[in-house]
C-alpha atoms as a PDB file:
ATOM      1  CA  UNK A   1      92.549 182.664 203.730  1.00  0.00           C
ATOM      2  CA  UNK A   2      90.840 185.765 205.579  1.00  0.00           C
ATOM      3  CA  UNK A   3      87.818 187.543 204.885  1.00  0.00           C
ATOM      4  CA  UNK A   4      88.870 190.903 203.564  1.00  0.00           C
ATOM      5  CA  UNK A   5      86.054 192.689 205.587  1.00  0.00           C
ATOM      6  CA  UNK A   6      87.045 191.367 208.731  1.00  0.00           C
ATOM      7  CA  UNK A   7      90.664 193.068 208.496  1.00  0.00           C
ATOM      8  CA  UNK A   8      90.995 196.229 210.179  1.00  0.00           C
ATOM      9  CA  UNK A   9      93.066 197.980 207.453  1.00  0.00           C
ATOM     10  CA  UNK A  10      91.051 197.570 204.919  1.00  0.00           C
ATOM     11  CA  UNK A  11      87.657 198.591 206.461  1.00  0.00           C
ATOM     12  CA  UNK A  12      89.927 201.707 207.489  1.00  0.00           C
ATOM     13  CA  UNK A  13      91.070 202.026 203.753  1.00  0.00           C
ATOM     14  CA  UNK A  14      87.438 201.642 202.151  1.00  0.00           C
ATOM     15  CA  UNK A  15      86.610 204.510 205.268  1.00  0.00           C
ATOM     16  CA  UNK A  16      88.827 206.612 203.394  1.00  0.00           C
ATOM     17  CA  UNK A  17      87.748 206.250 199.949  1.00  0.00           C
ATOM     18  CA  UNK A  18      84.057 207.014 201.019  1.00  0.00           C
ATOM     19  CA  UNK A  19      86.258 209.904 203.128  1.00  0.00           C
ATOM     20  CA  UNK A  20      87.308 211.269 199.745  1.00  0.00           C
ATOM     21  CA  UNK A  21      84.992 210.668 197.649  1.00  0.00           C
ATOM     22  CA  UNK A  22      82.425 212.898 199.896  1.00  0.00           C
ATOM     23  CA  UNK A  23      85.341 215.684 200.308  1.00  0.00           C
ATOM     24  CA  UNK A  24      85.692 215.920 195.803  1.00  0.00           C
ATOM     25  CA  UNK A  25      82.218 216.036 195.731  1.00  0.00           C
ATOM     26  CA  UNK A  26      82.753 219.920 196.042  1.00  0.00           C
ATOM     27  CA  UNK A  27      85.185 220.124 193.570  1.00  0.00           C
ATOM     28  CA  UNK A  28      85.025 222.354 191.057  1.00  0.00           C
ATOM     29  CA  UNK A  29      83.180 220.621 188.045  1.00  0.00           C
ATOM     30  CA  UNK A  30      86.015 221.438 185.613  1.00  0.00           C
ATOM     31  CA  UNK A  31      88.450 219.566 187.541  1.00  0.00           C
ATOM     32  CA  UNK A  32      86.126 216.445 187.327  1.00  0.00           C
ATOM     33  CA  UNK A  33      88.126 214.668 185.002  1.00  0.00           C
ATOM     34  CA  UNK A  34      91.401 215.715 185.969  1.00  0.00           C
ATOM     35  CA  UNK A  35      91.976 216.659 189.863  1.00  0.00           C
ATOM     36  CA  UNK A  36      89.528 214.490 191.189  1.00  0.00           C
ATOM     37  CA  UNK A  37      89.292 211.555 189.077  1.00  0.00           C
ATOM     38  CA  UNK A  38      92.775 210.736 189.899  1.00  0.00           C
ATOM     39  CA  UNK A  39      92.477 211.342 193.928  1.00  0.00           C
ATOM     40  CA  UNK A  40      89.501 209.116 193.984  1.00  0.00           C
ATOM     41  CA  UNK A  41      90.801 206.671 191.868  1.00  0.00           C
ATOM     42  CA  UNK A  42      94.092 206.699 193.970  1.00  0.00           C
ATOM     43  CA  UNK A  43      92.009 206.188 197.238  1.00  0.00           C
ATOM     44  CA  UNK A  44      90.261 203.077 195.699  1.00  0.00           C
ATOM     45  CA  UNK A  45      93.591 201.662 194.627  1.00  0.00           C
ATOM     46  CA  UNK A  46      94.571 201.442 198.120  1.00  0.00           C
ATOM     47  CA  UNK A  47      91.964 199.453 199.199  1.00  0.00           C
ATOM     48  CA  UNK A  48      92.536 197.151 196.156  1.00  0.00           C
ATOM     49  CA  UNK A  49      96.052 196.397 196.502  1.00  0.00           C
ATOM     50  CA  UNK A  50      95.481 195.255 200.115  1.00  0.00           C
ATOM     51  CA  UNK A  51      92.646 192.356 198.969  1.00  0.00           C
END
């Protein structure tokens, strides 16, 4: 079985969720819950479903 951190894709996909996570940080705080709780949860998820 591989080690997940040696795979190219998903250091690439955990880039992006730091990526995003740094970008909603600006986000209006009223869209905390809504807006941006979903695009950083969906930038985890990608991550995820590779491992």
């Amino acid at each position: 079985m591989h080690n997940l951190k040696e795979l190219k894709i998903w250091q690439k996909a955990i880039d992006l969720a730091v990526d995003v996570y740094k970008a909603t940080v600006s986000y209006p705080a009223d869209e905390r819950f809504g807006l941006t709780s979903q695009i950083r949860r969906a930038s985890v998820s990608i991550s995820s479903n590779i491992a």
